[in-house]
C-alpha atoms as a PDB file:
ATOM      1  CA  UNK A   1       0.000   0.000   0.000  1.00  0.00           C
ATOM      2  CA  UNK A   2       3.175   2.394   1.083  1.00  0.00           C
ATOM      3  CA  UNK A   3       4.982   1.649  -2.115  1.00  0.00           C
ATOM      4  CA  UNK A   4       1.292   2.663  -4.514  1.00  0.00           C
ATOM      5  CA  UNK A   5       0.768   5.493  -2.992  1.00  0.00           C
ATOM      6  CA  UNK A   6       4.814   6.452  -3.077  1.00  0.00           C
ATOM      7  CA  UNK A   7       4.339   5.887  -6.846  1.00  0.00           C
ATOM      8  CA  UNK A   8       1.210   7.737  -7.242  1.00  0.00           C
ATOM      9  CA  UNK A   9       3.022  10.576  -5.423  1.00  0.00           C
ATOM     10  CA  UNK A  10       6.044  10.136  -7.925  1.00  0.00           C
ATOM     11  CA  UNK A  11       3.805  10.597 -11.036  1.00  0.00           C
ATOM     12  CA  UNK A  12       1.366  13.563 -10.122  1.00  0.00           C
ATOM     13  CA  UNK A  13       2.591  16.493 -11.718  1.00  0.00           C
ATOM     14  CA  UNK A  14       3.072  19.426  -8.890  1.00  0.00           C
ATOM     15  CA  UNK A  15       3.937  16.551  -6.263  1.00  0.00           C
ATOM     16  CA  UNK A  16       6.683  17.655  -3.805  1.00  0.00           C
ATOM     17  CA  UNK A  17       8.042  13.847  -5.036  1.00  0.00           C
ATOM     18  CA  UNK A  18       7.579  14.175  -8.681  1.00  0.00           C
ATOM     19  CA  UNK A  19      10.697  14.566 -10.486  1.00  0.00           C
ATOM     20  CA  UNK A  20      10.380  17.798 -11.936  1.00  0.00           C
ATOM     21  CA  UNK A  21       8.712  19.059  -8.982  1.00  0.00           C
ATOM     22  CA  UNK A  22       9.603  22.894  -8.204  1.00  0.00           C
ATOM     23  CA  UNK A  23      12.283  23.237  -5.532  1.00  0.00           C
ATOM     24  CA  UNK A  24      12.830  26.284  -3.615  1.00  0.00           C
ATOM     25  CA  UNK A  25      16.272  27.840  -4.965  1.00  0.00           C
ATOM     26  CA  UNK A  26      19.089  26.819  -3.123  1.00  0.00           C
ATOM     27  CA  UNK A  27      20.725  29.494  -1.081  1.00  0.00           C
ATOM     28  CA  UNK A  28      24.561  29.945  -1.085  1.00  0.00           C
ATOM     29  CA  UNK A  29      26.497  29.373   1.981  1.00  0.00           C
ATOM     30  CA  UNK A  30      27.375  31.595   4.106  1.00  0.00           C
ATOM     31  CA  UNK A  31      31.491  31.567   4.126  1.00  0.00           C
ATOM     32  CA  UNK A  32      32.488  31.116   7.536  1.00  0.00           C
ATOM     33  CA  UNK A  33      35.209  33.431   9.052  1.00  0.00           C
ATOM     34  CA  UNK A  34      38.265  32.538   9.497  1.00  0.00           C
ATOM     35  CA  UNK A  35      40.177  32.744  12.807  1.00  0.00           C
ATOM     36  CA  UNK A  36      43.186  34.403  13.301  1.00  0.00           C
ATOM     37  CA  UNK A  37      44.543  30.998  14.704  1.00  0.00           C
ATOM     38  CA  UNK A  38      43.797  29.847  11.355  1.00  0.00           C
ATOM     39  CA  UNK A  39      45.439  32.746   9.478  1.00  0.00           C
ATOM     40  CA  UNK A  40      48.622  32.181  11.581  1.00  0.00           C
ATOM     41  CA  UNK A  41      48.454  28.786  10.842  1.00  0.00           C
ATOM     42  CA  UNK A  42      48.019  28.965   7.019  1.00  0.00           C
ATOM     43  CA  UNK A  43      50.860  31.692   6.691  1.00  0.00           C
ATOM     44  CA  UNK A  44      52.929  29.279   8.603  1.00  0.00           C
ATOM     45  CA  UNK A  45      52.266  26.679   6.978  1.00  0.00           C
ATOM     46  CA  UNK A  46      53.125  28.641   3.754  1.00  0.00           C
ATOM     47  CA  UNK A  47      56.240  29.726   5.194  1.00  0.00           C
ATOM     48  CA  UNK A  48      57.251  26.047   5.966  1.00  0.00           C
ATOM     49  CA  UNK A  49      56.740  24.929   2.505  1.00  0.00           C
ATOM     50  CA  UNK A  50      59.023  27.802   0.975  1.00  0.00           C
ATOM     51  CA  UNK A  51      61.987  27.067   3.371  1.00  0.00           C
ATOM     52  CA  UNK A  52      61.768  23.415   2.238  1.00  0.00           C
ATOM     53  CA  UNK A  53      61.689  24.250  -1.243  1.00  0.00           C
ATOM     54  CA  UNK A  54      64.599  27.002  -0.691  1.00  0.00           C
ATOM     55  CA  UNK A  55      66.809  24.458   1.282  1.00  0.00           C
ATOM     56  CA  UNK A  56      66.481  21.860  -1.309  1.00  0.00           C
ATOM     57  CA  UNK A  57      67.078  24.838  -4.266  1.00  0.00           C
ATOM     58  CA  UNK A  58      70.237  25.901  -2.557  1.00  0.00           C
ATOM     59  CA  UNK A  59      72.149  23.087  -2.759  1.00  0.00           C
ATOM     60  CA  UNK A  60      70.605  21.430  -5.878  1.00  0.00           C
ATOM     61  CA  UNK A  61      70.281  24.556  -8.190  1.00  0.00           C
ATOM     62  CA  UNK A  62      72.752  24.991 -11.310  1.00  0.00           C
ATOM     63  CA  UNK A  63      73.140  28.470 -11.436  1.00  0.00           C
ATOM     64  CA  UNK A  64      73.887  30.855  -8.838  1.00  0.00           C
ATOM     65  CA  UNK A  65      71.155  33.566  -9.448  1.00  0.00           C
ATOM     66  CA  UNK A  66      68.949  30.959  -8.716  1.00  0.00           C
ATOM     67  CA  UNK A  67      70.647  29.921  -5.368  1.00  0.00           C
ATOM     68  CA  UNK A  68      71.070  33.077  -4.125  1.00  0.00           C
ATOM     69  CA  UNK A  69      67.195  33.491  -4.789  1.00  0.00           C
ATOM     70  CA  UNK A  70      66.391  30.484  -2.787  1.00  0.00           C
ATOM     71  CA  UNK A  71      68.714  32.006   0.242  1.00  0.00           C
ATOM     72  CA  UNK A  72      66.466  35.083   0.259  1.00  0.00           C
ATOM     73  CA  UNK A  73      63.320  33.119   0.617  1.00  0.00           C
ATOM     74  CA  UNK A  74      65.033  30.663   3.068  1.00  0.00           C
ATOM     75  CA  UNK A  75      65.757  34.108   5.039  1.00  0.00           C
ATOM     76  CA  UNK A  76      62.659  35.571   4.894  1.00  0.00           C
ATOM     77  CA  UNK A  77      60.255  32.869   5.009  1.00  0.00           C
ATOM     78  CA  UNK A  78      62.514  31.894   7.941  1.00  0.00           C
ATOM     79  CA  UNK A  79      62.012  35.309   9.400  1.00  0.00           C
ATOM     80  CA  UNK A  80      58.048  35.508   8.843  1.00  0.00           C
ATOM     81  CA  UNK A  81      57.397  31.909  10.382  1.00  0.00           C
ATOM     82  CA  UNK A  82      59.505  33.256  13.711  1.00  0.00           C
ATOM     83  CA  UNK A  83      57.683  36.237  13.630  1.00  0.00           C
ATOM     84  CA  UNK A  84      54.529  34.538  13.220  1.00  0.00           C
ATOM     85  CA  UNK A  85      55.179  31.775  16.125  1.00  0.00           C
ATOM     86  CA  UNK A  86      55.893  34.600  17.911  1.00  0.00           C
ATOM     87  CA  UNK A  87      52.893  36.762  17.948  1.00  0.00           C
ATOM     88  CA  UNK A  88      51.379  33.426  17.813  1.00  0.00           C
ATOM     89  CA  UNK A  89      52.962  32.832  21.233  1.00  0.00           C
ATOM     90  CA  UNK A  90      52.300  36.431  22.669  1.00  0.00           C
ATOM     91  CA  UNK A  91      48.333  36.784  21.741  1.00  0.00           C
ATOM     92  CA  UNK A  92      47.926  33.400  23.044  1.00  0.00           C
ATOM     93  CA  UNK A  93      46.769  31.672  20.358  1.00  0.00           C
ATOM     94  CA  UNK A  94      47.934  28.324  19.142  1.00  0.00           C
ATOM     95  CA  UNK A  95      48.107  28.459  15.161  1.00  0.00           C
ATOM     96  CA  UNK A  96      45.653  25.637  13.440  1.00  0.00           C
ATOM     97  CA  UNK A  97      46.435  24.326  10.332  1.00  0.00           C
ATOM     98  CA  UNK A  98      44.876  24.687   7.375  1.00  0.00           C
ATOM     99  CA  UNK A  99      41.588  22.467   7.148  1.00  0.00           C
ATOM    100  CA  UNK A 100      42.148  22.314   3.616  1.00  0.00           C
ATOM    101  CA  UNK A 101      44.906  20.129   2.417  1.00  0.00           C
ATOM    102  CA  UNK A 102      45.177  21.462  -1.116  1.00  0.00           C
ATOM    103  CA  UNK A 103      48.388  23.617  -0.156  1.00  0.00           C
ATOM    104  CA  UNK A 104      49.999  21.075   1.521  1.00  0.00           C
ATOM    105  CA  UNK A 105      49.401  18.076  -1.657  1.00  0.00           C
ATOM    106  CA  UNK A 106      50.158  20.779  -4.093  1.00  0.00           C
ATOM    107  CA  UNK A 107      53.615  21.478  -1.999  1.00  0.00           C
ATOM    108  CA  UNK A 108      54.255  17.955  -1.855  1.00  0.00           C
ATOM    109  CA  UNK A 109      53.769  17.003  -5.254  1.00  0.00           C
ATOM    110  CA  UNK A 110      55.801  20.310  -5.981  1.00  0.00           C
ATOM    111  CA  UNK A 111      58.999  18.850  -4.158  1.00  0.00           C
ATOM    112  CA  UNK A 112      58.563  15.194  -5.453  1.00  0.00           C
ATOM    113  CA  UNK A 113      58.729  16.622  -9.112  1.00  0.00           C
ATOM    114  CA  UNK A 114      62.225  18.994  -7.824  1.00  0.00           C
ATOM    115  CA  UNK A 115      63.499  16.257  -6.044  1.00  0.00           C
ATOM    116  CA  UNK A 116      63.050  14.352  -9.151  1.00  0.00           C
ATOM    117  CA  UNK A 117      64.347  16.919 -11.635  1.00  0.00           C
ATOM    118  CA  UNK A 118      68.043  17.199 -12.910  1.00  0.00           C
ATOM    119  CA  UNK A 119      70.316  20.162 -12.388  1.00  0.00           C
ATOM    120  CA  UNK A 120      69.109  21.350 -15.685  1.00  0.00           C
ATOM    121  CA  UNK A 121      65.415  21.411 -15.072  1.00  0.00           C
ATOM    122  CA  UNK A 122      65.970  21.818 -11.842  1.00  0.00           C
ATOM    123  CA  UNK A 123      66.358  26.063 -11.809  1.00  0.00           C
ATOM    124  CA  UNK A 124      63.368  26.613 -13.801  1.00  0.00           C
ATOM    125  CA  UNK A 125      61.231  24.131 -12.293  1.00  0.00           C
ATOM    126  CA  UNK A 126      62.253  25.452  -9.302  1.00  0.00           C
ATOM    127  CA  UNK A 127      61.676  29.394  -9.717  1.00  0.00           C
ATOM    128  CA  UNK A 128      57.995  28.188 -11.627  1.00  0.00           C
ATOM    129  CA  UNK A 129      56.710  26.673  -8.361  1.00  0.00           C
ATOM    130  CA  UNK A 130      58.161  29.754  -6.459  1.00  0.00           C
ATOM    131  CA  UNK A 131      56.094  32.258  -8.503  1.00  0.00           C
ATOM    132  CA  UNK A 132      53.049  30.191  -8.675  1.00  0.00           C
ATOM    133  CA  UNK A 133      53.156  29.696  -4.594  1.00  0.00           C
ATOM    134  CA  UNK A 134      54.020  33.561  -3.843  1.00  0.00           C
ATOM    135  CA  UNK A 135      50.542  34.299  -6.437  1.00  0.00           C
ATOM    136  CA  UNK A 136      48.556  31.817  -4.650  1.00  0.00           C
ATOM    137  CA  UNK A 137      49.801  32.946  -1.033  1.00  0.00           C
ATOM    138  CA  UNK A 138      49.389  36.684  -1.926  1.00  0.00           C
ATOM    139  CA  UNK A 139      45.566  36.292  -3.433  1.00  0.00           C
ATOM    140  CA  UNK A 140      44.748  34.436  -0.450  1.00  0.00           C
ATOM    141  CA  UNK A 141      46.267  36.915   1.298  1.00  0.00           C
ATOM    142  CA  UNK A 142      44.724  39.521  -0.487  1.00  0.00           C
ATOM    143  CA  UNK A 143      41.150  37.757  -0.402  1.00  0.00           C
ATOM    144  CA  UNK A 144      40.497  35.811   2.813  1.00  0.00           C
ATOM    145  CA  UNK A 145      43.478  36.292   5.148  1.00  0.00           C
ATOM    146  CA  UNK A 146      43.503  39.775   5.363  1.00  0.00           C
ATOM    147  CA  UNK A 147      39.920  40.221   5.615  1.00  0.00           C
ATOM    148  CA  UNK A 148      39.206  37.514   7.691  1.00  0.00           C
ATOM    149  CA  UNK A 149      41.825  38.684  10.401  1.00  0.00           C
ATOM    150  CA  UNK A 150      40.149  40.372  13.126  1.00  0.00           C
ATOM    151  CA  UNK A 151      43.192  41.235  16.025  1.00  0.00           C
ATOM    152  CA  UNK A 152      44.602  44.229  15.013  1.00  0.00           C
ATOM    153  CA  UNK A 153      48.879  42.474  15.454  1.00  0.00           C
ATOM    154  CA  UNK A 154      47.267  40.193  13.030  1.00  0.00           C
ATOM    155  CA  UNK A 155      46.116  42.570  10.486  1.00  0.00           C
ATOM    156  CA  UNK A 156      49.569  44.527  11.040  1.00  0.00           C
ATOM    157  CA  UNK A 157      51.731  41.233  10.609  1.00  0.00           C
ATOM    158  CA  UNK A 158      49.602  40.608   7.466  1.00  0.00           C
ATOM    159  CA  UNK A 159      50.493  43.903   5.977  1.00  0.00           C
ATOM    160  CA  UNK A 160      54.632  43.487   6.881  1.00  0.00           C
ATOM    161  CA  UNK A 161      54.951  40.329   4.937  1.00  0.00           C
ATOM    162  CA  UNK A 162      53.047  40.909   1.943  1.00  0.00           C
ATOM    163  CA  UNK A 163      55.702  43.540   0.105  1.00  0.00           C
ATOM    164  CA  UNK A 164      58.247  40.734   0.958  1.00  0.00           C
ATOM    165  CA  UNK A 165      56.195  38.208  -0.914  1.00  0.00           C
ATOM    166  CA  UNK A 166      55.040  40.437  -3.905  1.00  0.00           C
ATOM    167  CA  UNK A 167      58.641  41.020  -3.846  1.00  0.00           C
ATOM    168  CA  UNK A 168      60.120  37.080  -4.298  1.00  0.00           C
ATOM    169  CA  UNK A 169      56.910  36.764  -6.960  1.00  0.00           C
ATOM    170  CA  UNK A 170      58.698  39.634  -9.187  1.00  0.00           C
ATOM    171  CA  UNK A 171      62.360  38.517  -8.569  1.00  0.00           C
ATOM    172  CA  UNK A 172      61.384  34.979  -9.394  1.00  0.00           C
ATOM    173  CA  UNK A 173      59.029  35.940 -12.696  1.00  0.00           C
ATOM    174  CA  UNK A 174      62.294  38.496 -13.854  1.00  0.00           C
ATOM    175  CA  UNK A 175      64.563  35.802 -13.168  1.00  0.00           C
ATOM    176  CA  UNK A 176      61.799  33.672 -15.949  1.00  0.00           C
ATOM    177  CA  UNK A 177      61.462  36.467 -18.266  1.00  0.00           C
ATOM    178  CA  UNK A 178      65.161  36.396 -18.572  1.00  0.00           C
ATOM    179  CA  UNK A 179      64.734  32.915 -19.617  1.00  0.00           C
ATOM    180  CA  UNK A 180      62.649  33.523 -22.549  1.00  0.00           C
END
């Protein structure tokens, strides 16, 4: 008897179990904010990605543009995560990880392909993933980070380490355009 009148449901036109039957629009989701804890821990996490990549480019690069390059961004990323720990450490707030893994597979597959890569390939492999990070790091940055943060040291520690990475994003791209 259930399963008639669950098929007599199905094929009435205008039935809230009819196939085509009119469904309120779906609304979007709100975005949730993001926590400063979070911000701190996505920068870091950033930061800890570029120092691997920088160690491994200093000693396995061919030319030495390209290894003094990765010694600037093993300084300052070096620099930023310290910083970072340590407003981290005097706001009180212990930095989370980012939920979202897509940084951290798109790092690792980044370092499998340079660990992978001859001396050659190496430098421009190398200084490709660098630019690509620094443009995904700063439009986050730009987009959810900076918006998102809501303690004022936050906002300001934001600010001092985004002309640092706008600045590796141009010396890596000139370094490419030299390339060409």
């Amino acid at each position: 008897m259930l399963v008639s009148l669950l098929a007599v449901l199905i094929a009435v036109p205008g039935s809230s179990l009819h196939p085509r039957a009119h469904r309120a629009p779906q609304l979007p989701a709100v975005a949730r904010r993001i926590s400063d804890a979070e911000i701190l821990g996505t920068l870091g996490t950033a930061d800890a990605n570029e120092i691997e990549a920088a160690k491994l480019a200093s000693t396995k690069a061919h030319s030495q543009e390209v290894r003094d390059y990765a010694n600037m961004l093993l300084r300052d990323h070096q620099q930023s995560l310290n910083l970072g720990l340590q407003l981290a450490k005097d706001l009180g707030i212990a930095p989370i990880l980012p939920s979202d893994s897509a940084m951290t597979r798109a790092h690792k597959q980044e370092m499998d392909q340079l660990n992978l890569s001859s001396a050659v390939q190496f430098d421009k492999a190398f200084v490709q993933d660098m630019v690509a990070d620094h443009k995904m790091v700063i439009n986050k940055v730009d987009t959810v980070l900076l918006p998102g943060a809501s303690h004022p040291q936050v906002k300001a520690f934001i600010r001092k380490v985004q002309p640092t990475l706008a600045m590796h994003e141009a010396t890596g791209q000139a370094w490419l355009d030299k390339q060409k």
